[in-house]
N, C-alpha and C. Protein backbone atom coordinates (compact mmCIF):
# COMPACT_ATOMS: atom_id res chain seq x y z
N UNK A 1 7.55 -47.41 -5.83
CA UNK A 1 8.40 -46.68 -4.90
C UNK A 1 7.90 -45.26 -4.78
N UNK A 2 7.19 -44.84 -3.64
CA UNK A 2 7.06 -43.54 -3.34
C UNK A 2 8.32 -42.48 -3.24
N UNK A 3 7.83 -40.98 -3.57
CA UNK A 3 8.68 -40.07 -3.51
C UNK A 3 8.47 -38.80 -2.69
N UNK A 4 9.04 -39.07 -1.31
CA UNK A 4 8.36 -38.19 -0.25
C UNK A 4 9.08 -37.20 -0.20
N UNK A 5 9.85 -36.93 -0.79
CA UNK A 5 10.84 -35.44 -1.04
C UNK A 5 12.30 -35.46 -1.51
N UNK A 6 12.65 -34.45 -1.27
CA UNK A 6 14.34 -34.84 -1.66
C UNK A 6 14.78 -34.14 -0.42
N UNK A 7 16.51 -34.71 -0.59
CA UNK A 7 17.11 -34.07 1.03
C UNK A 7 18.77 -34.08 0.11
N UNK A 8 19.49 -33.10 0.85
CA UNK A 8 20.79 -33.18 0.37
C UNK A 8 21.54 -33.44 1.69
N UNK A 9 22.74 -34.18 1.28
CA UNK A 9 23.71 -34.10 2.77
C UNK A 9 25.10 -33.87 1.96
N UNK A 10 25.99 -33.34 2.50
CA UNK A 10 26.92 -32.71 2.76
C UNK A 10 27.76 -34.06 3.08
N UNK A 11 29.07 -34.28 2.05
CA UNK A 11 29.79 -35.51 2.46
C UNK A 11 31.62 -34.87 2.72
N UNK A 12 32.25 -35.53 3.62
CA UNK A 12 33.48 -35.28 3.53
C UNK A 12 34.53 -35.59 2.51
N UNK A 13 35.01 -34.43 2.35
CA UNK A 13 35.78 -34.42 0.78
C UNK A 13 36.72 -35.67 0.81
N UNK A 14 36.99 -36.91 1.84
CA UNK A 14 37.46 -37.95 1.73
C UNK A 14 36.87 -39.34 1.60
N UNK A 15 35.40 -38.94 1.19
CA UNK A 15 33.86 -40.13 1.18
C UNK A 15 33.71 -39.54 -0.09
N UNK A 16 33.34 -41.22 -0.89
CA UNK A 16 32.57 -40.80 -2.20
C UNK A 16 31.28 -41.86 -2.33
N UNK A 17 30.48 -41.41 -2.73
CA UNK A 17 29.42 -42.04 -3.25
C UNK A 17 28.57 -42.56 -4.41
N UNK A 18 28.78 -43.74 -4.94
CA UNK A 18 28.50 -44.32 -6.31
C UNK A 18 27.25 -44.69 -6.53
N UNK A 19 26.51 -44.62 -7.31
CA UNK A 19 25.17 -45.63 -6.99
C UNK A 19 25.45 -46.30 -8.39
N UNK A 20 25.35 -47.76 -7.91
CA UNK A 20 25.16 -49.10 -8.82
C UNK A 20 23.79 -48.77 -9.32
N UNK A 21 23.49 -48.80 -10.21
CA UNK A 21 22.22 -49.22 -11.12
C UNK A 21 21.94 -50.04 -11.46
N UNK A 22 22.90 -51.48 -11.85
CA UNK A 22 22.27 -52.80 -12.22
C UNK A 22 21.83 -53.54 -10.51
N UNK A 23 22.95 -53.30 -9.77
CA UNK A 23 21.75 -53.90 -8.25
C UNK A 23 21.25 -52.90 -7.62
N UNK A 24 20.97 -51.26 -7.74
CA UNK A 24 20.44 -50.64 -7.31
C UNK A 24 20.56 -50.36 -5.74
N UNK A 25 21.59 -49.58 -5.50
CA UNK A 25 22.03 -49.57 -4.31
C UNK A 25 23.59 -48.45 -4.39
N UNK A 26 23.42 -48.19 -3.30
CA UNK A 26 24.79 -47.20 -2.92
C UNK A 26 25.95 -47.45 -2.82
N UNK A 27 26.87 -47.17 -3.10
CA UNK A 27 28.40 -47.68 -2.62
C UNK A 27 29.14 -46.99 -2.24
N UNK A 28 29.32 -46.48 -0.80
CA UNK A 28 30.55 -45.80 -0.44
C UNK A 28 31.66 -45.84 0.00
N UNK A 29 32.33 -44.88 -0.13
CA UNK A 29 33.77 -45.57 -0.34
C UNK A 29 34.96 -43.79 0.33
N UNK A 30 35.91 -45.02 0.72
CA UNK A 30 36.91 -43.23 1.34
C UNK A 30 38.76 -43.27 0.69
N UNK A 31 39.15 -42.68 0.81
CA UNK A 31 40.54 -42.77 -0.20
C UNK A 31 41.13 -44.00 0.88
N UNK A 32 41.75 -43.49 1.73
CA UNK A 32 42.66 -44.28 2.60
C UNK A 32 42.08 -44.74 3.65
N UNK A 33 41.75 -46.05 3.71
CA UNK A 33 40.97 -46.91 5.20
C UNK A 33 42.16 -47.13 5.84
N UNK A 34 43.51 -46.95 6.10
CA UNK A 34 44.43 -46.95 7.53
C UNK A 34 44.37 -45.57 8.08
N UNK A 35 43.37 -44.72 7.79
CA UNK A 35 43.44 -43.31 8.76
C UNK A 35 41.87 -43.51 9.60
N UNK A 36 42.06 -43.82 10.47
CA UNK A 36 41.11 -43.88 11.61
C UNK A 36 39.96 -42.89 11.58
N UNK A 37 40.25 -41.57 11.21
CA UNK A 37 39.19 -40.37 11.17
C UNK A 37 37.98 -40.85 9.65
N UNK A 38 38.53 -41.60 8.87
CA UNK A 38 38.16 -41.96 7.59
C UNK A 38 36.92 -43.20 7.56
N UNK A 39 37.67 -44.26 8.28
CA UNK A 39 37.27 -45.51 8.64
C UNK A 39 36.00 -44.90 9.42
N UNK A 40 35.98 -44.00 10.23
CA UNK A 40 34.81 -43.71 11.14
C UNK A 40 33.32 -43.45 10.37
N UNK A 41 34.17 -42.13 9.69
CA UNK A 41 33.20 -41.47 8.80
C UNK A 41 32.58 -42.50 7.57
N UNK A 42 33.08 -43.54 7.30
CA UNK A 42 32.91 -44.64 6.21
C UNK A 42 31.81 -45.31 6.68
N UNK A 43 31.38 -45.64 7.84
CA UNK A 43 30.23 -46.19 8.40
C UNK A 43 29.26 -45.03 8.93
N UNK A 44 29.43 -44.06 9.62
CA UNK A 44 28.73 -43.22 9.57
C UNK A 44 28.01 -42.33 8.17
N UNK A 45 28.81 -42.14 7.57
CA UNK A 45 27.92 -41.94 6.05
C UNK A 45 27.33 -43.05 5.56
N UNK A 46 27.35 -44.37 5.28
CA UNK A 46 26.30 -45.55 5.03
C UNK A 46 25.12 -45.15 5.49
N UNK A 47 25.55 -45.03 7.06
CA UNK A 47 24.46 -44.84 8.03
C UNK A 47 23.31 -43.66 7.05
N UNK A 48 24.33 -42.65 7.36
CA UNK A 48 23.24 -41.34 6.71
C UNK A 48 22.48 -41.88 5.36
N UNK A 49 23.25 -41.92 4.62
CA UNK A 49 22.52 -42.48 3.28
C UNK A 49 21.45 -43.30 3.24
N UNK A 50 21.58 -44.65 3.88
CA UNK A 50 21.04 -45.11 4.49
C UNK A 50 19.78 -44.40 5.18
N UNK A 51 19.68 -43.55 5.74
CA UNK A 51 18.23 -43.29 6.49
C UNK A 51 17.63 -42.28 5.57
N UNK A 52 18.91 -41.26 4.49
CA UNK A 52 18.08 -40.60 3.81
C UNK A 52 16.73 -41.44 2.68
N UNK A 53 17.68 -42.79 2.16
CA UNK A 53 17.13 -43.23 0.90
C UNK A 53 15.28 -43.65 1.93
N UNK A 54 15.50 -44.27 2.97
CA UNK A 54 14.65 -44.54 3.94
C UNK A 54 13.41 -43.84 4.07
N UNK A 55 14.23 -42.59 4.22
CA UNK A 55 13.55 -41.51 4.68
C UNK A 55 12.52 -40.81 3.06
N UNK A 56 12.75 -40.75 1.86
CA UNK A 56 12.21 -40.58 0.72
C UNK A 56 11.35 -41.46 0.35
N UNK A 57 11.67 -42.48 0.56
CA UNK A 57 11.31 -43.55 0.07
C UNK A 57 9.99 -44.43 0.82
N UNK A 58 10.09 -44.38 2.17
CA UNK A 58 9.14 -45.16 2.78
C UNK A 58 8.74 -43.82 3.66
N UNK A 59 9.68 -43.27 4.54
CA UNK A 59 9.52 -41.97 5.73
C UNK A 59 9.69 -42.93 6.90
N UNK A 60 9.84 -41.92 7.83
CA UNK A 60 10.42 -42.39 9.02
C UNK A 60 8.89 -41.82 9.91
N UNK A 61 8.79 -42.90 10.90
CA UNK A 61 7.61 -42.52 12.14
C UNK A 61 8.12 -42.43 13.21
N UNK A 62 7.37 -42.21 14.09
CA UNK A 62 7.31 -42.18 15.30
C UNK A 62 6.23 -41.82 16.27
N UNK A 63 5.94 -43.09 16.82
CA UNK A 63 4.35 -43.45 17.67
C UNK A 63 4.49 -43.40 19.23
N UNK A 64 4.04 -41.98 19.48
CA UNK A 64 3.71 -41.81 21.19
C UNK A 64 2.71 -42.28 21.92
N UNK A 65 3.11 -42.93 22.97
CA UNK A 65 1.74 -43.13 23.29
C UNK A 65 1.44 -42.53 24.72
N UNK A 66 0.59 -41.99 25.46
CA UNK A 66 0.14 -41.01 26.90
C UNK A 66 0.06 -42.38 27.35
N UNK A 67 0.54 -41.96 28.50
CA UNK A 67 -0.14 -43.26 29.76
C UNK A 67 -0.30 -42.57 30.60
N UNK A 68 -1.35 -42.49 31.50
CA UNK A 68 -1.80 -41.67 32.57
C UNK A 68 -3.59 -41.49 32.77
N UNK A 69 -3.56 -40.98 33.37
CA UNK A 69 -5.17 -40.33 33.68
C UNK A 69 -5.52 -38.93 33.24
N UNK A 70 -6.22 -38.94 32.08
CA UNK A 70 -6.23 -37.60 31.69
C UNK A 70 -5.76 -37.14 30.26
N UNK A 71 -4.74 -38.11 30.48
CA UNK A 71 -3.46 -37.99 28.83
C UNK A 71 -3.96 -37.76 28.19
N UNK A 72 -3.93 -36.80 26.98
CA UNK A 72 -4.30 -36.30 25.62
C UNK A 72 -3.91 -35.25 25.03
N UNK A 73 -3.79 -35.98 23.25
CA UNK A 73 -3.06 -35.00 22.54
C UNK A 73 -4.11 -34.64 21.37
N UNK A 74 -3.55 -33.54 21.30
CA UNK A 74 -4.53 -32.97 20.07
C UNK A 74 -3.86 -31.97 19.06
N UNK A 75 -4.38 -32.20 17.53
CA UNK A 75 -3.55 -31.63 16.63
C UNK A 75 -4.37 -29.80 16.31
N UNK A 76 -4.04 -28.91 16.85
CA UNK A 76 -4.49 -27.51 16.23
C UNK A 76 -3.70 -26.58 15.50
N UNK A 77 -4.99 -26.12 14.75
CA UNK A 77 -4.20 -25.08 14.05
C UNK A 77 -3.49 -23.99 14.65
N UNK A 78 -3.73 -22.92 15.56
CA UNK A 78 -3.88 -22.54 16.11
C UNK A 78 -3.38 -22.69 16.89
N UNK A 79 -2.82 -21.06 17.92
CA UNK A 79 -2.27 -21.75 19.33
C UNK A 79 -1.70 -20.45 19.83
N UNK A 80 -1.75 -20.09 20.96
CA UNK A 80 -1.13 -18.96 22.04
C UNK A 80 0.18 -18.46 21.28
N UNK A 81 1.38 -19.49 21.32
CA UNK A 81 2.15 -19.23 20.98
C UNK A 81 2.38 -18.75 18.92
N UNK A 82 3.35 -17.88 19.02
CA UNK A 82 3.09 -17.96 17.38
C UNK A 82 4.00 -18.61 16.50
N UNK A 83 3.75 -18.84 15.43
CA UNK A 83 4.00 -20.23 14.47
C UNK A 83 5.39 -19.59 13.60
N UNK A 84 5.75 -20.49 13.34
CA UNK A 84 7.51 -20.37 12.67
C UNK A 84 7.63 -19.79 11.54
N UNK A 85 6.67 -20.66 10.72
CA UNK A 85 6.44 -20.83 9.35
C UNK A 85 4.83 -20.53 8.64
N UNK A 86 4.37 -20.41 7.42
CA UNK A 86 2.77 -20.32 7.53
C UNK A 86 2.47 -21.32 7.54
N UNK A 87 0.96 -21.78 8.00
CA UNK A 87 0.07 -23.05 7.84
C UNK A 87 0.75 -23.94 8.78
N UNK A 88 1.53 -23.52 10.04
CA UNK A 88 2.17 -24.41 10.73
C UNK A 88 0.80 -25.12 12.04
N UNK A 89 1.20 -26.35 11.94
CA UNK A 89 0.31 -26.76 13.04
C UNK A 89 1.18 -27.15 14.34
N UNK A 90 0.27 -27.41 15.41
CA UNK A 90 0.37 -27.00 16.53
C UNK A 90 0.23 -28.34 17.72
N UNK A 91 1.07 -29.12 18.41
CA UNK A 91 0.40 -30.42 19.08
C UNK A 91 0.42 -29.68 20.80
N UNK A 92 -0.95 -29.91 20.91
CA UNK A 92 -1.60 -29.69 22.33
C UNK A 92 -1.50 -30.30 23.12
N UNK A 93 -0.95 -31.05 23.99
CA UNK A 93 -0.38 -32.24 25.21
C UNK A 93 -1.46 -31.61 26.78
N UNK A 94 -2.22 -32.58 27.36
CA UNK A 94 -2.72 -32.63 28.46
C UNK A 94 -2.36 -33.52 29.20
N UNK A 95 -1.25 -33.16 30.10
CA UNK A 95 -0.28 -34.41 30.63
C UNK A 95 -0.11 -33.66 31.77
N UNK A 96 -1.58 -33.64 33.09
CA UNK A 96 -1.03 -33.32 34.46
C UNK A 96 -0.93 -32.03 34.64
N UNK A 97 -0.65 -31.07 33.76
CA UNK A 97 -0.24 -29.43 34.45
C UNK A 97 -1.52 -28.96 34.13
N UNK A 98 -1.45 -27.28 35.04
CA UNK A 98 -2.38 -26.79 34.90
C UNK A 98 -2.95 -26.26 33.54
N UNK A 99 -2.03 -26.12 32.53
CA UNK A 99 -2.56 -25.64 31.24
C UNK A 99 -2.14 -26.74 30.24
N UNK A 100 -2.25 -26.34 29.28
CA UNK A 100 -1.96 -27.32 28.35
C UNK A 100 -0.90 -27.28 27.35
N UNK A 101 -0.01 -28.08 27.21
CA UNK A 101 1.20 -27.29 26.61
C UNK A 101 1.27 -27.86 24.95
N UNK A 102 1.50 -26.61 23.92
CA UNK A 102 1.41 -26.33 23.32
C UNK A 102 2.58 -26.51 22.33
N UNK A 103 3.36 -27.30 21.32
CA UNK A 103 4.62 -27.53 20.45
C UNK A 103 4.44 -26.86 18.97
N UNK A 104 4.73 -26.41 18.11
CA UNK A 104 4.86 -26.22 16.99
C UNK A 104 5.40 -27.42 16.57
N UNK A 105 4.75 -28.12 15.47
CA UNK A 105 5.25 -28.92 14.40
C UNK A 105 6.25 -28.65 13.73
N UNK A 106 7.45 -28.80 13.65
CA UNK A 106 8.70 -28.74 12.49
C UNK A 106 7.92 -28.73 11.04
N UNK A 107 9.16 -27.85 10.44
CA UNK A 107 8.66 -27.84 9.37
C UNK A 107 9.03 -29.81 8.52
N UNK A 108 7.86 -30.15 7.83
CA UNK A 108 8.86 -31.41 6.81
C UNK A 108 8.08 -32.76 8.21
N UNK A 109 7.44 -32.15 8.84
CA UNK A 109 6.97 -33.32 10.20
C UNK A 109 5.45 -33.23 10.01
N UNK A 110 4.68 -34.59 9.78
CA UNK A 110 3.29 -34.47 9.48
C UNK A 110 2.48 -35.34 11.21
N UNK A 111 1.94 -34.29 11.94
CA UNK A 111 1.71 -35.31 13.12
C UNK A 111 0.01 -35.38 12.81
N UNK A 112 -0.21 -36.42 13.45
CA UNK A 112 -2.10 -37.30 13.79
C UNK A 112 -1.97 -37.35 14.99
N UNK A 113 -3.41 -37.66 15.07
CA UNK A 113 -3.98 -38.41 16.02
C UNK A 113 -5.14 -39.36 15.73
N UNK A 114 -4.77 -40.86 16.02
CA UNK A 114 -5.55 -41.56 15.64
C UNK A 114 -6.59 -41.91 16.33
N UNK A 115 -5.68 -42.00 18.03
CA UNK A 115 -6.58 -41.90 19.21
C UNK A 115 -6.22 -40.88 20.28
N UNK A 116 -6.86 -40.85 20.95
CA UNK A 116 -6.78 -39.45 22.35
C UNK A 116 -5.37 -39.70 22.62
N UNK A 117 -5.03 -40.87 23.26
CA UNK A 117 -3.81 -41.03 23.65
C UNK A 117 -2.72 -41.60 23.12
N UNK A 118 -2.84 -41.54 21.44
CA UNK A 118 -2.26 -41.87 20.28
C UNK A 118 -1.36 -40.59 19.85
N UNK A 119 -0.44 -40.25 19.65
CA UNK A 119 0.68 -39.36 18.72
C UNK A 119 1.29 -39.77 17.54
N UNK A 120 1.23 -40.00 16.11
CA UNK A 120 1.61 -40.53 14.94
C UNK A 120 2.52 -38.87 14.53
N UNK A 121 4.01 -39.38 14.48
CA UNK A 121 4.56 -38.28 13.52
C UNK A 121 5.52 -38.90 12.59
N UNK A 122 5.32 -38.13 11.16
CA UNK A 122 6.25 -38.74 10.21
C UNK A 122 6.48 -37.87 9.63
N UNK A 123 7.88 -38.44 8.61
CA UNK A 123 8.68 -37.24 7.90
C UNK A 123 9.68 -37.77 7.48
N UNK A 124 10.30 -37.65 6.37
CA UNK A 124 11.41 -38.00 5.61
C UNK A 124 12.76 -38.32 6.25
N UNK A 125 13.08 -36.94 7.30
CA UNK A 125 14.39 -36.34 8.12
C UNK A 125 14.14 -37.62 9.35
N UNK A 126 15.22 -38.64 9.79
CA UNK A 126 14.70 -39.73 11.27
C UNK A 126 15.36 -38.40 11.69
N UNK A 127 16.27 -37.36 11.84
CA UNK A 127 16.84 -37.10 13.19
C UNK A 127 15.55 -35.69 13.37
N UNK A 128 14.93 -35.07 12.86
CA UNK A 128 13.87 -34.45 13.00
C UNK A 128 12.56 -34.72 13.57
N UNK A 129 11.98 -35.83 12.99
CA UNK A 129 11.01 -36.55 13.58
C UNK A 129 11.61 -37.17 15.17
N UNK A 130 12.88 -37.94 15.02
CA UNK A 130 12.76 -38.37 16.37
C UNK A 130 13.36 -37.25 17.56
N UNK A 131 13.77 -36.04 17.06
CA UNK A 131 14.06 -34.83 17.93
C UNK A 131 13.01 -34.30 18.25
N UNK A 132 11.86 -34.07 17.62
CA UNK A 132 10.83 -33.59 18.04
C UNK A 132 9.44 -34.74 19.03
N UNK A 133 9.84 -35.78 18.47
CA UNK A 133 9.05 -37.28 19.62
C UNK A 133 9.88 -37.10 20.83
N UNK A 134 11.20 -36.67 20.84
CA UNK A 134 12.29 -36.28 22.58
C UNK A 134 11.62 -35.33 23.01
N UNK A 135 11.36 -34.42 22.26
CA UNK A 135 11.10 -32.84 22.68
C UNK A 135 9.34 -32.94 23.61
N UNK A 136 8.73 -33.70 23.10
CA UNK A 136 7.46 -34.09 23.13
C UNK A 136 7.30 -34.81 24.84
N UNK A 137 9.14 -35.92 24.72
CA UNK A 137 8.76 -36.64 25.57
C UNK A 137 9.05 -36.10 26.90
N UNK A 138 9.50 -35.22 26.71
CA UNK A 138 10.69 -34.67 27.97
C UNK A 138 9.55 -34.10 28.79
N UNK A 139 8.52 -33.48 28.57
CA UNK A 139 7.19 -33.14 29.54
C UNK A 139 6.59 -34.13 30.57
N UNK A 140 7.06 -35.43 29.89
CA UNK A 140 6.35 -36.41 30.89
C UNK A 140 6.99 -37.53 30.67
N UNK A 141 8.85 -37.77 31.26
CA UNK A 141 9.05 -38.60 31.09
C UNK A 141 8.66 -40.12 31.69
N UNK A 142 8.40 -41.15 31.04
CA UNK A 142 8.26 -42.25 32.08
C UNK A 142 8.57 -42.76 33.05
N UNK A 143 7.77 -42.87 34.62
CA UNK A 143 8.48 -42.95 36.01
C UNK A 143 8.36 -44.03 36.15
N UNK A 144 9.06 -45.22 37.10
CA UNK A 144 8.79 -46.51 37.21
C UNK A 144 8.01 -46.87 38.33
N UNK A 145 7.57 -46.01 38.99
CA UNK A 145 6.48 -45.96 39.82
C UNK A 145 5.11 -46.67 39.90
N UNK A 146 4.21 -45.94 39.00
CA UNK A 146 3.22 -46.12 38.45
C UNK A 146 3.25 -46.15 37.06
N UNK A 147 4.59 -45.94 36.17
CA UNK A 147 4.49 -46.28 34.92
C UNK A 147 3.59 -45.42 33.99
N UNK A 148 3.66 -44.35 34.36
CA UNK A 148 2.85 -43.45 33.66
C UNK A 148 3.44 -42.55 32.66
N UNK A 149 3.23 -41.77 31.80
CA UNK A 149 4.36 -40.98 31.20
C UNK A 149 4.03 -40.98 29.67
N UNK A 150 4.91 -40.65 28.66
CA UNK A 150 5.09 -40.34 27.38
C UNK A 150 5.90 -41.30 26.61
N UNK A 151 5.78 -42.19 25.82
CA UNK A 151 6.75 -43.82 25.83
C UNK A 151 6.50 -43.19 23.83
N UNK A 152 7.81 -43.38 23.49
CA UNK A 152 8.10 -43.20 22.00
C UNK A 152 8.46 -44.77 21.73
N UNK A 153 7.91 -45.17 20.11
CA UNK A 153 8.17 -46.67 19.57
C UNK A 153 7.96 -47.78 20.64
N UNK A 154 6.82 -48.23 21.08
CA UNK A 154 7.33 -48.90 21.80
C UNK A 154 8.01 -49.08 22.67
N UNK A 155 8.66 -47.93 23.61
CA UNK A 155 9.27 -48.26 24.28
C UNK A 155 8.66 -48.64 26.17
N UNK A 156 9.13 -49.42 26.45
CA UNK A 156 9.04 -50.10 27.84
C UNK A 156 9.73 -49.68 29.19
N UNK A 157 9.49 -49.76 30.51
CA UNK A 157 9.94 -49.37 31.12
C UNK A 157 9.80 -50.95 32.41
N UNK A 158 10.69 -50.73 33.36
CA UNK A 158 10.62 -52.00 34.11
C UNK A 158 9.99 -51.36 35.64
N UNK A 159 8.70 -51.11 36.19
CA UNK A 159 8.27 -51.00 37.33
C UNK A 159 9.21 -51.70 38.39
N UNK A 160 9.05 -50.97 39.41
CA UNK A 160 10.02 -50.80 40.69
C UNK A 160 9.14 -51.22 41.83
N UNK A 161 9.47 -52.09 42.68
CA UNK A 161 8.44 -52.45 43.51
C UNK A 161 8.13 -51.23 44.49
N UNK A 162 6.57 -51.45 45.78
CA UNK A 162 6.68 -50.05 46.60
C UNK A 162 8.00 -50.06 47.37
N UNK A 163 7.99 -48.66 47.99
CA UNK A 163 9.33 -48.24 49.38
C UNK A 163 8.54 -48.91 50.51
N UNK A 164 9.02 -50.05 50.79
CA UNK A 164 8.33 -50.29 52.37
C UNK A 164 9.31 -49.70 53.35
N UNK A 165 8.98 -49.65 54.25
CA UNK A 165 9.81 -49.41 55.71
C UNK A 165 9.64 -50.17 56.49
């Protein structure tokens, strides 16, 4: 079992959290399940826990891929804009405009490139990694046109036939 960091979360003083050691696993639990605000938060904290242990343990990805003519990403050090943190790197997007636009990496987010029109980012945090694969995508979202664009996990789009008249 890998150990890709630690993370703390913040639980509501009506959620508790046990961890079993003989089956190795979490158990949460809330005082009173007939209060609706409780019951909510009872599945939503699983959830969290859930993506943290995930997130340490294996890490969370997220694989862009360019579709277009031209598409390409590239990882620099370096970059116009200036950096958050030290040793911060920098993803370069050539998607259609006249310059090339330029993201700072989050801190705790490790991005590649495997191929030109390949984006690999991972990181412990899913709502970090996949906020910054949105942030990424929103430059070129996918049109159903020609189907060109910025597609996170796999994702698909359903082409639209032409406008005849």
């Amino acid at each position: 079992m890998l150990n890709l960091g630690k993370m703390v979360m913040q639980l509501p003083p009506f959620v508790s959290v046990e961890h079993d050691t003989v089956a190795q696993r979490a158990i949460v639990q809330i005082q009173d399940a007939s209060v609706r605000q409780q019951r909510e938060m009872w599945g939503t904290t699983r959830a969290y826990v859930q993506n943290h242990v995930f997130g340490v343990s294996e890490g969370h990805t997220a694989i862009l891929r360019l579709i277009g003519v031209g598409y390409k990403a590239t990882i620099e050090k370096t970059a116009t804009i200036s950096p958050e943190y030290p040793n911060q790197e920098f993803v370069s997007l050539k998607v259609g405009y006249s310059h090339p636009i330029e993201l700072g990496v989050p801190q705790g987010v490790k991005a590649s490139t495997p191929q030109p029109t390949r984006l690999l980012l991972e990181g412990c945090e899913k709502q970090v990694v996949m906020q910054f694969a949105a942030k990424i995508r929103a430059w070129r979202v996918p049109e159903p046109y020609k189907g060109k664009g910025i597609f996170v996990n796999g994702e698909t789009i359903k082409l639209k036939a032409k406008k005849i008249k």
